[in-house]
Protein backbone atom coordinates (compact mmCIF):
# COMPACT_ATOMS: atom_id res chain seq x y z
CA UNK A 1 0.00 0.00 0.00
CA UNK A 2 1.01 3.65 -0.66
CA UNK A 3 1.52 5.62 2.36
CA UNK A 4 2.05 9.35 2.15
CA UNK A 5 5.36 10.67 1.92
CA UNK A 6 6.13 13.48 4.57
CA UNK A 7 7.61 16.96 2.85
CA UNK A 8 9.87 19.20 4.66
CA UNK A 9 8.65 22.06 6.11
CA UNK A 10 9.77 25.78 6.22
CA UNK A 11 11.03 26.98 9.68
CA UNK A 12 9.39 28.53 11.98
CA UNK A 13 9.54 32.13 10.84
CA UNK A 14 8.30 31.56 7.88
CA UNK A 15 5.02 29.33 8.49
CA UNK A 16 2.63 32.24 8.04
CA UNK A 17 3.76 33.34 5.09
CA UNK A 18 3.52 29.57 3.77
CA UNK A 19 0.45 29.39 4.83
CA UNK A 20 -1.11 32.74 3.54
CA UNK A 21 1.13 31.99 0.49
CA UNK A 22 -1.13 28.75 -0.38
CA UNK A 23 -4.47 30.51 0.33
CA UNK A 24 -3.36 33.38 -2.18
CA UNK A 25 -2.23 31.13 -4.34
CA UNK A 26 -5.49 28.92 -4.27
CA UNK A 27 -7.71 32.26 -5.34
CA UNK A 28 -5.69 32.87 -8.35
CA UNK A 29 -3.56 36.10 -6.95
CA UNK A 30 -0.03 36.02 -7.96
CA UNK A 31 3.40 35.75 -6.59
CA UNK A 32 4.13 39.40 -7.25
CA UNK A 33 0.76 40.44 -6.00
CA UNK A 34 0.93 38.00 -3.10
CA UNK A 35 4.60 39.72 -2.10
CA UNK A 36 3.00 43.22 -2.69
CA UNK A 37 -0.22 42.47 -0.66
CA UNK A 38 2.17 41.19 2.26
CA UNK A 39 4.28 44.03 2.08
CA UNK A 40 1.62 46.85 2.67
CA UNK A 41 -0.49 45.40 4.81
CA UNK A 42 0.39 42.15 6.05
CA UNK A 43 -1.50 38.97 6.79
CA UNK A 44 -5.12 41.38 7.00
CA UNK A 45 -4.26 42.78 3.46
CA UNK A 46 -3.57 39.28 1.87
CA UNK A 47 -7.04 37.65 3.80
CA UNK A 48 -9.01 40.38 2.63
CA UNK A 49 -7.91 40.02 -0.90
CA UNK A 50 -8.47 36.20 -1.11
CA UNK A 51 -12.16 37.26 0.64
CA UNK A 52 -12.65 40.48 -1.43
CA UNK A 53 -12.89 42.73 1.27
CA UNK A 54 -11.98 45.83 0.31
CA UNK A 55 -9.76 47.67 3.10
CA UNK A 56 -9.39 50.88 3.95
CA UNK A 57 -6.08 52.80 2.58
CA UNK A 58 -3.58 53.16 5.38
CA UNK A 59 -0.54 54.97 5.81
CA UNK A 60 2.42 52.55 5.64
CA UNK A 61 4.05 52.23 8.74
CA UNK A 62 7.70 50.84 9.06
CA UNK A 63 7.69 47.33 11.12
CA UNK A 64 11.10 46.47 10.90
CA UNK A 65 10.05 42.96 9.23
CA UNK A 66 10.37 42.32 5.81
CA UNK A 67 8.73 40.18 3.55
CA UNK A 68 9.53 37.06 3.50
CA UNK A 69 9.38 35.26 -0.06
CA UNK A 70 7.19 31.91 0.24
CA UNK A 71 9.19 28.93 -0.14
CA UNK A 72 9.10 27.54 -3.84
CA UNK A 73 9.63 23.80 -2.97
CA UNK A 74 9.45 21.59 0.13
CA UNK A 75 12.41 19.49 0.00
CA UNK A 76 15.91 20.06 1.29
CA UNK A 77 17.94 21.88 -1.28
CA UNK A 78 21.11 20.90 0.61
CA UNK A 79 22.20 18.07 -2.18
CA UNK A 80 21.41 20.34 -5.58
CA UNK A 81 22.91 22.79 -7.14
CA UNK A 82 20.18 25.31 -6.37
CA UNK A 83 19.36 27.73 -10.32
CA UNK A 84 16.94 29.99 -8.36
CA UNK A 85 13.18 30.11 -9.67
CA UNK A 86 12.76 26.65 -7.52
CA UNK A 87 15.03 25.01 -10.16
CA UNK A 88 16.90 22.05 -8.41
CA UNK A 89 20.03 20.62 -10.44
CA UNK A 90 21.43 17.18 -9.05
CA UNK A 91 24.39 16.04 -8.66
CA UNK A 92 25.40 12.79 -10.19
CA UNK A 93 28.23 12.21 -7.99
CA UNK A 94 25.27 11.37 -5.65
CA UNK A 95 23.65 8.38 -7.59
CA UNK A 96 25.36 4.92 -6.46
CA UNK A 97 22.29 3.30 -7.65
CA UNK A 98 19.81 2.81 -10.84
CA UNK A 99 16.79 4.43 -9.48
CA UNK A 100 16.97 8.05 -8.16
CA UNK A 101 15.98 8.50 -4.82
CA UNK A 102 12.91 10.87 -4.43
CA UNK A 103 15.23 13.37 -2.17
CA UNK A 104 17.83 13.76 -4.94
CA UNK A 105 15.66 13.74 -7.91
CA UNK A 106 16.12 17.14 -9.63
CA UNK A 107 13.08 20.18 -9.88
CA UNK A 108 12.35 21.92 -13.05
CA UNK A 109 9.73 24.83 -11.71
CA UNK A 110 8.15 27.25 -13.67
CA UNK A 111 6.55 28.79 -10.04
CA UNK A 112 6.50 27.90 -6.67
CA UNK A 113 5.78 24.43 -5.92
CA UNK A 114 1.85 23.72 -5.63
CA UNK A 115 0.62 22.44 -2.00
CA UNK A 116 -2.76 20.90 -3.21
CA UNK A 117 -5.51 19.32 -1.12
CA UNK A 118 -6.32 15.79 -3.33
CA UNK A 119 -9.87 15.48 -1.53
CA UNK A 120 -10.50 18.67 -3.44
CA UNK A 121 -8.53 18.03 -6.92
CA UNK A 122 -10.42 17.71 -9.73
CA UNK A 123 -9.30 16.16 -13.42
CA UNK A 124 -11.21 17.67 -16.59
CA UNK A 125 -11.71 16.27 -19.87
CA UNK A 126 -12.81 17.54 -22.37
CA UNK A 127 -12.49 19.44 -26.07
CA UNK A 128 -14.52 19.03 -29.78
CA UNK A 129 -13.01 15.60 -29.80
CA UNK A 130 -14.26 14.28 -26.65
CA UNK A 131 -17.67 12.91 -26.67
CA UNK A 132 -18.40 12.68 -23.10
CA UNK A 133 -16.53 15.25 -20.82
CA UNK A 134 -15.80 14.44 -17.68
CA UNK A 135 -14.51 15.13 -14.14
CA UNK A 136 -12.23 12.65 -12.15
CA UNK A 137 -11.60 12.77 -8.24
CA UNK A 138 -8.88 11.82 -6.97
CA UNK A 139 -9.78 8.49 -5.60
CA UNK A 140 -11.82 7.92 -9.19
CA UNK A 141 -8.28 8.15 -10.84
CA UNK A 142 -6.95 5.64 -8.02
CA UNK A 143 -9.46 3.20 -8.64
CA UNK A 144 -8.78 2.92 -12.60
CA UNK A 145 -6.22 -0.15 -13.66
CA UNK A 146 -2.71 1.10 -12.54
CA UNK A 147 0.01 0.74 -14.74
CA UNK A 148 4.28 1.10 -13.31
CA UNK A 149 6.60 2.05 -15.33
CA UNK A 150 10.38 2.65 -15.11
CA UNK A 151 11.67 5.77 -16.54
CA UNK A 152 14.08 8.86 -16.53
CA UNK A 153 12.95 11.82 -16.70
CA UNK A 154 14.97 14.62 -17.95
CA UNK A 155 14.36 18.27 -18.43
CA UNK A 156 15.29 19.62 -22.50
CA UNK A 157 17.31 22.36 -21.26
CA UNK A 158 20.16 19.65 -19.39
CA UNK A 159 23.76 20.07 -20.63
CA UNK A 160 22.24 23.56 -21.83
CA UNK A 161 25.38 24.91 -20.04
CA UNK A 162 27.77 22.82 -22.37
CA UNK A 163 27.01 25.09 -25.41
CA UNK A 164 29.12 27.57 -23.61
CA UNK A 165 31.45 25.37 -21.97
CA UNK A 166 32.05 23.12 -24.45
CA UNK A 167 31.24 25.55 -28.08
CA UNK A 168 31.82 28.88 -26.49
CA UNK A 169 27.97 29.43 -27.28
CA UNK A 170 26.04 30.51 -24.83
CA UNK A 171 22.22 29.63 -25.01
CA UNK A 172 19.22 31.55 -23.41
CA UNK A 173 17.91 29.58 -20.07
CA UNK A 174 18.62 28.18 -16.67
CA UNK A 175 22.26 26.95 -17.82
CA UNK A 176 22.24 22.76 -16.25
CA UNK A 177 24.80 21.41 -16.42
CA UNK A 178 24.30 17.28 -16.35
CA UNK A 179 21.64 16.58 -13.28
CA UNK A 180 18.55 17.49 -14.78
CA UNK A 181 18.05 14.26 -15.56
CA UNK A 182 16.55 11.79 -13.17
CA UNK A 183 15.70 8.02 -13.23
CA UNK A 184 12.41 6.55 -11.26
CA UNK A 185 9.62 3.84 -10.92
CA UNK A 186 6.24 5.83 -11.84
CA UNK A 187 2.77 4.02 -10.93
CA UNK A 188 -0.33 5.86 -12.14
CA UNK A 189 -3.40 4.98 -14.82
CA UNK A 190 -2.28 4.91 -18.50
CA UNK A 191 -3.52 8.24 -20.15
CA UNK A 192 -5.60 6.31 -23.11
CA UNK A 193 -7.57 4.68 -20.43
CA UNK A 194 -8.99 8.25 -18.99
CA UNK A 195 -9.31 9.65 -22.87
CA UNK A 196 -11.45 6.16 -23.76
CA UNK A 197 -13.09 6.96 -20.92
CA UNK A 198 -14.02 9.89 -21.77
CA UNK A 199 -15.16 8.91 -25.24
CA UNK A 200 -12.39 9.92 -27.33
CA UNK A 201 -13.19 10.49 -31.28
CA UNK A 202 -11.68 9.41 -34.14
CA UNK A 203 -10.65 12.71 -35.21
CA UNK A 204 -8.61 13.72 -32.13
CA UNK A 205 -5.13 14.88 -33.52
CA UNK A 206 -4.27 17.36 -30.08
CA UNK A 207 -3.74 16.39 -26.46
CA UNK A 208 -3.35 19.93 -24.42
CA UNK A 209 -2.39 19.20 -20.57
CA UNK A 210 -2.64 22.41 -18.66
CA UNK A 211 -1.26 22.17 -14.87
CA UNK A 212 -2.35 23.51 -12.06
CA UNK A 213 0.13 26.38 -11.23
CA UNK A 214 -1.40 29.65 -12.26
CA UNK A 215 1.79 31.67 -11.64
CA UNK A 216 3.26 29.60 -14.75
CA UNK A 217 3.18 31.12 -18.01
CA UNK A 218 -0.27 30.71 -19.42
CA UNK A 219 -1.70 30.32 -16.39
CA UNK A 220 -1.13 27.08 -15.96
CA UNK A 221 2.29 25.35 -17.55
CA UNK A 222 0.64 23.60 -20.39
CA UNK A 223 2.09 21.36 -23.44
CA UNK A 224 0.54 19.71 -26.05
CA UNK A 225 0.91 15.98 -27.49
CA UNK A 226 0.05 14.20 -30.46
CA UNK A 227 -2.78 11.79 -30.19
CA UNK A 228 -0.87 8.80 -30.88
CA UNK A 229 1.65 9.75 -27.89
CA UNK A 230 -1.42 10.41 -25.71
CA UNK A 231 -2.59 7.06 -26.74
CA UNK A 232 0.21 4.82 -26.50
CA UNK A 233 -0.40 2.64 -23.27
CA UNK A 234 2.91 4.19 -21.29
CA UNK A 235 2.12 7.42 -21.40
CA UNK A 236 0.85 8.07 -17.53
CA UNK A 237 -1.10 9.97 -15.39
CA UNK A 238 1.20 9.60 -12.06
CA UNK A 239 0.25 9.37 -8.97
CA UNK A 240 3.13 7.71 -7.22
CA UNK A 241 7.27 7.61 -7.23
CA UNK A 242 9.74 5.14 -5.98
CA UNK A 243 6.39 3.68 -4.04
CA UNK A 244 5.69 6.74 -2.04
CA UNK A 245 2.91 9.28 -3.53
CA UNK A 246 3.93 11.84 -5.46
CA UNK A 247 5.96 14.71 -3.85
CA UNK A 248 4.41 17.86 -4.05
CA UNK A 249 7.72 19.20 -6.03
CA UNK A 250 6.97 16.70 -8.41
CA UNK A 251 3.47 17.26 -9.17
CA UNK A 252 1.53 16.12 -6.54
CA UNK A 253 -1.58 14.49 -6.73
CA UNK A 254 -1.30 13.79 -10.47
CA UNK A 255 1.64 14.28 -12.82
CA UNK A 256 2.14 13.14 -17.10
CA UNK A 257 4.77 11.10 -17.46
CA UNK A 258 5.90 10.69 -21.18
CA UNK A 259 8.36 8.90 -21.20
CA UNK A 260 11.33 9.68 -24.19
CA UNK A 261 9.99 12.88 -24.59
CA UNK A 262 11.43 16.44 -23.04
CA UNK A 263 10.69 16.64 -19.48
CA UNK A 264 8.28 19.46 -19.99
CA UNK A 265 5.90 17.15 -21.36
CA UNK A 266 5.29 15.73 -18.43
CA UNK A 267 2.83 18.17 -16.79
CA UNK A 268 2.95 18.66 -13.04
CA UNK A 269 -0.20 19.49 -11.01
CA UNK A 270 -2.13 18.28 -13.70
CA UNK A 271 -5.19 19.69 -13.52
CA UNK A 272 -7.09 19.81 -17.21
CA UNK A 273 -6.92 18.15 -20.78
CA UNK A 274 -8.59 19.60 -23.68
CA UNK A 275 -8.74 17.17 -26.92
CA UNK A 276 -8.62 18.67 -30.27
CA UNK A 277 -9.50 17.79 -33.65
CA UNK A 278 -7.43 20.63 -34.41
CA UNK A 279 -3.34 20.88 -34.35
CA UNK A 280 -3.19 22.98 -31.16
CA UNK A 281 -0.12 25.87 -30.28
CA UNK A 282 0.54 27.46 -27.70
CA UNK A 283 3.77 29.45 -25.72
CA UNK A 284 5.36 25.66 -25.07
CA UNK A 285 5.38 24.54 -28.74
CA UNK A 286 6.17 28.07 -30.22
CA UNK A 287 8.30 30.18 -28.76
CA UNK A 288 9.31 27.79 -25.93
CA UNK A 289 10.82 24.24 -26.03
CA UNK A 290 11.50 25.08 -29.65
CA UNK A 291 14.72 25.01 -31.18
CA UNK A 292 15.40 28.14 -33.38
CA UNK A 293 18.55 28.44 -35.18
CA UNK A 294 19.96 28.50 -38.91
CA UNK A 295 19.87 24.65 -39.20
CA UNK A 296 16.50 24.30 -37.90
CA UNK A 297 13.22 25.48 -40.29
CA UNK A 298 10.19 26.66 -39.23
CA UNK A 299 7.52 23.61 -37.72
CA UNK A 300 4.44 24.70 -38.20
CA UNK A 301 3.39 28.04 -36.06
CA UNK A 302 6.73 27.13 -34.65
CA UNK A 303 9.91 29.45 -35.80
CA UNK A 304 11.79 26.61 -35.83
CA UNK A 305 11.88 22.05 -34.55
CA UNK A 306 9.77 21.92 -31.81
CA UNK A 307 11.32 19.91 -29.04
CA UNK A 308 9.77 16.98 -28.18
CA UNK A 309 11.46 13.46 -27.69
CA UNK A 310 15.12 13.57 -25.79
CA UNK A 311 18.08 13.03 -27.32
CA UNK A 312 21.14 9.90 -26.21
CA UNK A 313 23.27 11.26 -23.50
CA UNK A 314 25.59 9.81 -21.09
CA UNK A 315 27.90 12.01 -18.63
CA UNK A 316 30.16 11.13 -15.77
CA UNK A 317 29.06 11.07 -12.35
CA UNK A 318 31.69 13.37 -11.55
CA UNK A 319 31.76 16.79 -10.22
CA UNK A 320 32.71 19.74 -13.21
CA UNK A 321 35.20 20.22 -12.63
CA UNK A 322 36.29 17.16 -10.93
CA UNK A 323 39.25 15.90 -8.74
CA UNK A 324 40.48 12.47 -8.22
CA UNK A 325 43.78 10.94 -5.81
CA UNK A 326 46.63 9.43 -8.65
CA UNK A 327 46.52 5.54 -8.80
CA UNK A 328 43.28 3.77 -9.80
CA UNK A 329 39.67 5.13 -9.47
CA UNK A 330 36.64 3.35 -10.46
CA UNK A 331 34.57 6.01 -12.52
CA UNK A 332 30.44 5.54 -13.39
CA UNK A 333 28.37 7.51 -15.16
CA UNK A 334 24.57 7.21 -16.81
CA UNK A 335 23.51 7.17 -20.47
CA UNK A 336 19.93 6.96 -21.91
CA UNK A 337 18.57 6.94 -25.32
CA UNK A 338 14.35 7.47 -26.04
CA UNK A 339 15.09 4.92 -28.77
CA UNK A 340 16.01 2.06 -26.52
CA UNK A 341 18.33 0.24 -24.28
CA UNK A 342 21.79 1.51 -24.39
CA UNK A 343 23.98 -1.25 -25.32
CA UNK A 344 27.43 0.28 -25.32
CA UNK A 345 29.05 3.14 -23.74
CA UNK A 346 32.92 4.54 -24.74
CA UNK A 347 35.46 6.42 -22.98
CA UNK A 348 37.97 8.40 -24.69
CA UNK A 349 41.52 10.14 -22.52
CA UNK A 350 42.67 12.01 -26.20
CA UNK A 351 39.58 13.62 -27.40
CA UNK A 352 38.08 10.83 -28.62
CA UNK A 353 41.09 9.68 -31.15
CA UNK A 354 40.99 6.62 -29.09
CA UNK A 355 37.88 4.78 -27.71
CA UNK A 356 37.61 2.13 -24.79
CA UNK A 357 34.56 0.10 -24.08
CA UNK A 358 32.62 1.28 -20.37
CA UNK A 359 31.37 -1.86 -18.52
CA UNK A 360 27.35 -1.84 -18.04
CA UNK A 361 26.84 -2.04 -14.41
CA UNK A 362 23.26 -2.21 -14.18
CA UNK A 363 20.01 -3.99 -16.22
CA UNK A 364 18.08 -1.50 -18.16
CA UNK A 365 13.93 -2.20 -17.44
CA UNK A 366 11.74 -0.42 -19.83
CA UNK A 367 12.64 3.39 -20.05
CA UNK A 368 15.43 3.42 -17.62
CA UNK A 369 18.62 4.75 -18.01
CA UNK A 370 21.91 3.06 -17.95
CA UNK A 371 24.68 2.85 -15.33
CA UNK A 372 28.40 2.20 -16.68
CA UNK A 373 31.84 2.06 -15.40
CA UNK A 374 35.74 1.74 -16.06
CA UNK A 375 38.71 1.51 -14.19
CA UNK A 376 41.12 4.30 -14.68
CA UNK A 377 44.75 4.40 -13.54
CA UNK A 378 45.10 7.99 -13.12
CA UNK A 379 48.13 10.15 -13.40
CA UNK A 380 49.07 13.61 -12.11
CA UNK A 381 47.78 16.50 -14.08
CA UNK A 382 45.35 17.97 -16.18
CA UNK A 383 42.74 15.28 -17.68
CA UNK A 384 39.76 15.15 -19.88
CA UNK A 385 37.34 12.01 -19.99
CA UNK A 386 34.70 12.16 -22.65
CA UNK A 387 32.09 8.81 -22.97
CA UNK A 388 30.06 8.40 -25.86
CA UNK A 389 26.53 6.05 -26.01
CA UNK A 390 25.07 4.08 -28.49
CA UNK A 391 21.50 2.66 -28.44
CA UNK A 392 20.02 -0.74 -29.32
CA UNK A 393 18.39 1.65 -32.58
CA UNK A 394 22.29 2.52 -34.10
CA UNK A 395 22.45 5.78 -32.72
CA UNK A 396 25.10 7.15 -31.24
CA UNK A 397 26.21 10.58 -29.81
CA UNK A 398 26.89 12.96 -32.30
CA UNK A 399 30.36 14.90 -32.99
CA UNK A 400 28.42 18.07 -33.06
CA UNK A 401 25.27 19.41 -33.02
CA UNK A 402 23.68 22.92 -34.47
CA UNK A 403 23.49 25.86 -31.99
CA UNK A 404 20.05 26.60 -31.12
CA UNK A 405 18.76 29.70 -29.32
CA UNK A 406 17.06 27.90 -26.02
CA UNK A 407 19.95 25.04 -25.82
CA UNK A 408 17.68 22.52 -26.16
CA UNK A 409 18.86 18.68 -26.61
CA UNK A 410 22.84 19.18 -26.21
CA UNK A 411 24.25 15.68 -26.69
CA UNK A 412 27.64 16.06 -27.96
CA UNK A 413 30.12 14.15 -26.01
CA UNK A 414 31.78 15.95 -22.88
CA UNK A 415 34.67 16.71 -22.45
CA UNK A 416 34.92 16.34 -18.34
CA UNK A 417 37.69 17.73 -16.63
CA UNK A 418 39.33 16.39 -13.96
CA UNK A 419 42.52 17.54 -12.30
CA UNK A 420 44.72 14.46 -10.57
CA UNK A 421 46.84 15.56 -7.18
C-alpha cells in the first residue's frame, strides 16, 4: 500500500507566510501580487484580498520585518545545485544506484511548488473531440487499472550549459549542467484509459495538458501531445514515485509522465486536458521548447523544430570540474537513449582519437537509463574524460550538433575535466 510521503517544512519564521502563500495562491492572486499584498499590509491585506474585502487605505508604517518570499519547494535543497526560480540541479556524484531516490531527484519549476488538497482536486476532460466530458476525483483516478513504469525523466534544457562550456555558445535559459536528468519507478493509470473513458473520437489529432500552477506562463504550464503519444499505453497519469505518492515538487496528486519525450511534457499538477480535432499551439510549442537556429526550419506556427522526444546522452558522475587521488579510481556515469536500451558506452583520454569500451553495471527495465563504469589508472595533471553512447536503434552521440537559441537537446560528447593531485 502507498503511504504518504512526509515533505519538509519551512522553519518557523516563515510558516505564516507559507500558509497565507497557499491561500493566495489557491484564489488565483499572484506571486508578485501575493509579495505586494504582504508588504503593505500584512497577513489582513492578503485575507481580505483572497475574501474580497476591500480595506481601507492606510498609511504605511515601518515594522522592521520584511517580507519574507514563500518557499518555492518543500524538500531540502542541501544536495542540488540550487538555479533559483525553484530550479533544483542534481548532482550525479550522488547516484550509487539505478533508481533516483525521491530526495535527490532534480526540480524543473516554472513557479512555486503547488501544496494541493487531493480530496478537493479535480481532473477535466474535455475538447470538440471528446464525446463525453468528464470530471475525475482523486480516488476515481486511483481506482482505474494502474500501470508502473520505469523511466528517466529529464528536463530539454540539461547540458544547456555545455554550449558555452564546451562551443563557447552561450544559449538563453537556466544553464544545467548534467543533473537534470533523473531516473524513477512511476505508478499511475495509463492516459488512453482516462481519454477512452471519456469517449475519445476518431478525429482527435491534439492532447493539451494544462497544470495547475497559475503563476506559470499561461496560467497554468501547459504542453501539447500528439494523439498517438497520448494514446500509446505508457504514457501516464502519475500518482506515485519510488512507491511513495507523489511529492508535491513533483506534481503532486497527479503528474504526465511521457516517457522519451522532453521533461516538460510531463505536466505537473495536472489539472485539465482539452482534446482537439485541431493541431493545437501554444507558448510551449512556439516560442518555448522550440529550437530556433539557422539549421533548424520553421515547424508549423513554430519558428523553428519543436522539441519533443530527448536526445542519447551519457555524462560522468563526476563533479565539473572534478578531482580524483593518482593511482586507480573506479569512474560511473549514466547514459539513456528514447530509442532504446543503451547497449554500449565509450570512454575516450585524447579527445576521442581513441575509444575504450565502459562496462554496463546495471540492467536496463523499460525506459530506464543506464549505469556504466571503467577503471582508470590515473596520473598527475590535467585530464579530460569524454564517454560516448550508443543505443540498441544505431544511434550514437553525435560529434556536433547545431546551436540553437534555447539550448535545447545538447548531446555532444563531454569533455569532463578532472585535475589528478
Amino acid at each position: 500500500m502507498i503511504e504518504e510521503q512526509g515533505r519538509i517544512r519551512p522553519a518557523a519564521d516563515r510558516s505564516q507566510q507559507a500558509q497565507l502563500w497557499r491561500l493566495a495562491r489557491g484564489q488565483g492572486i499572484g506571486r508578485r501580487s501575493f509579495l505586494r499584498l504582504l508588504s503593505a499590509g500584512g497577513a489582513a491585506a492578503v485575507l481580505a484580498a483572497c475574501t474580497g474585502v476591500q480595506l481601507p487605505a492606510a498609511t504605511p508604517q515601518a515594522t522592521g520585518d520584511a517580507a519574507v518570499d514563500p518557499p518555492l519547494h518543500f524538500k531540502d535543497t542541501a544536495p542540488f545545485i540550487d538555479h533559483g526560480g525553484g530550479n533544483l540541479e542534481a548532482r550525479l556524484q550522488d547516484m550509487q544506484g539505478l533508481i533516483t531516490p525521491n530526495r535527490l531527484f532534480f526540480v524543473r519549476n516554472n513557479s512555486a511548488s503547488l501544496d494541493l488538497d487531493a480530496a478537493g482536486w479535480r481532473l477535466a476532460v474535455k475538447g470538440d473531440a471528446i464525446a463525453r466530458p468528464l470530471e475525475l476525483s482523486y480516488d476515481e483516478i486511483r481506482n482505474l487499472p494502474s500501470r508502473t513504469l520505469i523511466s528517466y525523466l529529464e528536463c530539454g534544457g540539461n547540458h544547456r550549459a555545455m554550449f558555452d562550456l564546451v562551443k563557447g555558445q552561450p544559449a538563453q535559459g537556466t544553464q544545467w549542467m548534467t543533473g537534470a536528468v533523473g531516473n524513477g519507478e512511476w505508478t499511475g493509470v495509463s492516459l488512453c484509459d482516462v481519454l477512452t473513458l471519456a469517449g475519445i473520437k476518431e478525429d482527435a489529432v491534439s492532447v493539451l495538458l494544462i497544470g495547475l500552477d497559475r503563476d506559470s506562463p499561461e496560467e497554468g504550464f501547459r504542453r501539447v501531445i500528439p494523439v498517438d503519444k497520448a494514446m500509446h499505453a505508457d504514457t501516464l497519469l502519475a500518482y506515485a514515485l519510488n512507491g511513495e505518492l507523489l511529492p508535491k515538487d513533483h506534481g503532486f496528486p497527479l503528474r504526465a509522465l511521457a516517457p522519451g519525450w522532453v521533461g516538460s511534457t510531463s505536466i505537473k499538477w495536472l489539472g485539465r486536458i482539452v482534446v482537439s480535432s485541431q493541431q493545437l499551439w501554444t507558448r510551449n510549442n512556439t516560442s518555448s521548447y522550440t529550437l530556433i537556429g539557422a539549421d533548424y526550419p520553421p515547424e508549423g506556427e513554430a519558428p523553428g523544430k519543436v522539441a519533443t522526444t530527448q536526445t542519447i546522452k551519457s555524462a560522468l558522475a563526476l563533479p565539473w570540474p572534478a578531482q580524483l587521488p593518482p593511482g586507480e579510481s573506479r569512474i560511473h556515469g549514466f547514459a539513456h537513449s528514447p530509442a532504446g536500451p543503451i547497449v554500449q558506452v565509450e570512454w575516450s583520454l585524447d579527445a576521442g582519437e581513441s575509444w575504450y569500451s565502459a562496462e554496463m553495471t546495471a540492467p536496463q527495465l523499460q525506459y530506464s537509463w543506464a549505469r556504466f563504469g571503467f577503471i582508470w589508472d590515473a596520473r598527475p595533471g590535467e585530464n579530460t574524460i569524454m564517454t560516448r553512447a550508443t543505443d540498441a536503434a544505431g544511434n550514437s552521440q553525435p560529434d556536433e550538433i547545431p546551436f540553437n537559441q534555447k539550448g535545447y537537446l545538447f548531446n555532444q560528447p563531454l569533455p569532463h575535466p578532472i585535475r589528478v593531485a
